[in-house]
Protein backbone atom coordinates (compact mmCIF):
# COMPACT_ATOMS: atom_id res chain seq x y z
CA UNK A 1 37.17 161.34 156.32
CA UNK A 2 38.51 163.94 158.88
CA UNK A 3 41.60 163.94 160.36
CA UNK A 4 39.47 163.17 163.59
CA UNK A 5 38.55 160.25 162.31
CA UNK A 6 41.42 159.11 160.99
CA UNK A 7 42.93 159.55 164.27
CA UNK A 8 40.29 157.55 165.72
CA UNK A 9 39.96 154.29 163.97
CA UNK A 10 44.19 154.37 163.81
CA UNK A 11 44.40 154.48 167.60
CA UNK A 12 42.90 150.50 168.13
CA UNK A 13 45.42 149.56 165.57
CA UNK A 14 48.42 151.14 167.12
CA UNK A 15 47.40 149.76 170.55
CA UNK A 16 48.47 146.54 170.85
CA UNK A 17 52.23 147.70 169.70
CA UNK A 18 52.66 150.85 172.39
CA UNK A 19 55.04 149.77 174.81
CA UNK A 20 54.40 153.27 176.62
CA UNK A 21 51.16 153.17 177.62
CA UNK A 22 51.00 157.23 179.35
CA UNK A 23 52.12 158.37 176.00
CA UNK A 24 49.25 156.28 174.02
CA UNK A 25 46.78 157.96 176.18
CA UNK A 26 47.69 161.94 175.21
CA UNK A 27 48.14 160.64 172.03
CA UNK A 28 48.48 163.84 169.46
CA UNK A 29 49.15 164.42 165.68
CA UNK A 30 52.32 165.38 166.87
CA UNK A 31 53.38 161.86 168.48
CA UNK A 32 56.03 159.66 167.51
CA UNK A 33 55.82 156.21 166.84
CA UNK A 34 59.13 155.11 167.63
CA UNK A 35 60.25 157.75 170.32
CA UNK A 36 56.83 158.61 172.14
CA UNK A 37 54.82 155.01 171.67
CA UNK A 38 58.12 153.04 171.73
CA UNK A 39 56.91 150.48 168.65
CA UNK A 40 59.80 149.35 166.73
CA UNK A 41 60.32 149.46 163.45
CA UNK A 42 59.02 145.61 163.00
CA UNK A 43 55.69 146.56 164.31
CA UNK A 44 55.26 149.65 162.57
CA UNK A 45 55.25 147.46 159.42
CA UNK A 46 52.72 145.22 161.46
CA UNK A 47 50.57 148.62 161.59
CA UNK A 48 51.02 150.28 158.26
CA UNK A 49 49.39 146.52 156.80
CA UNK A 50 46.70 146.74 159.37
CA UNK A 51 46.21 150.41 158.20
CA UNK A 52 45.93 149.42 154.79
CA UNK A 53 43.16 146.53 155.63
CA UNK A 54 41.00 148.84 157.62
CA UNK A 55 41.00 151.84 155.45
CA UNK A 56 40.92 150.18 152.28
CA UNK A 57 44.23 151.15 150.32
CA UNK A 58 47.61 150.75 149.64
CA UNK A 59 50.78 152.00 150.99
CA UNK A 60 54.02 151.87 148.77
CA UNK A 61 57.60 152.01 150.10
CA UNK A 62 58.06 155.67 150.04
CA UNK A 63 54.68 156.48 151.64
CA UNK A 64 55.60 154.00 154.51
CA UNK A 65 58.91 155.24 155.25
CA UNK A 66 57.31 158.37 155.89
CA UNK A 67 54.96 156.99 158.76
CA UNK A 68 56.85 157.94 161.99
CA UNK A 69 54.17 160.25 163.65
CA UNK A 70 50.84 160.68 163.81
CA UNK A 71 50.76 163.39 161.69
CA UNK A 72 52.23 162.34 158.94
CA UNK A 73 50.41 158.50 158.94
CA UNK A 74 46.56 160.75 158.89
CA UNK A 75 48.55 162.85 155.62
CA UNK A 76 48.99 159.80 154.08
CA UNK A 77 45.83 158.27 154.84
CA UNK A 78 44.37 160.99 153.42
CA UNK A 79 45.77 161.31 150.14
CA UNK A 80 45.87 157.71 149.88
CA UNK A 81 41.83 158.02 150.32
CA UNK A 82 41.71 161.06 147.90
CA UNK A 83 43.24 158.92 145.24
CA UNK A 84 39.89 156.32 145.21
C-alpha cells in the first residue's frame, strides 16, 4: 500500500476528531495531530483503534506513542503491514 493510500483511507478516520477544520483540508505528511488538527490526546487513542480496525493490524504502546503526525502514523502503518 502506498503512502498515498495510506494517507487516503486515514483521512475519514481522523475527520470526525479535527477541531481545525482549514488545517484538515491541506492536510500533509508533515501535519500534526495535536498542534495542526487540534485532536487531543483522548481521541488520538480513539483513532490509532480505528486505524487498527481498518487496516487490519495491531499497534503496541511504543508504536502509538509515536503517532503525532502524519508522517510518522503512514511509517507505522507501513511496517505494521510489512510484518503480515
Amino acid at each position: 500500500m502506498t503512502k498515498e493510500q495510506i494517507i487516503e483511507k486515514l483521512k475519514p478516520i481522523v475527520k470526525p476528531f479535527v477541531k481545525e477544520e482549514e488545517a484538515f483540508e491541506n492536510l500533509t505528511e508533515k501535519t500534526d495531530f495535536i498542534n495542526d488538527l487540534n485532536i487531543n490526546s483522548a481521541n488520538l487513542v480513539d483513532i490509532v483503534l480505528d486505524v487498527e480496525d481498518a487496516f487490519k493490524i495491531v499497534i503496541d504502546n511504543e508504536s502509538m506513542e509515536k503517532m503525532l503526525t502524519v508522517e510518522s502514523t503512514v511509517a507505522i502503518i507501513q511496517s505494521k503491514l510489512s510484518e503480515k
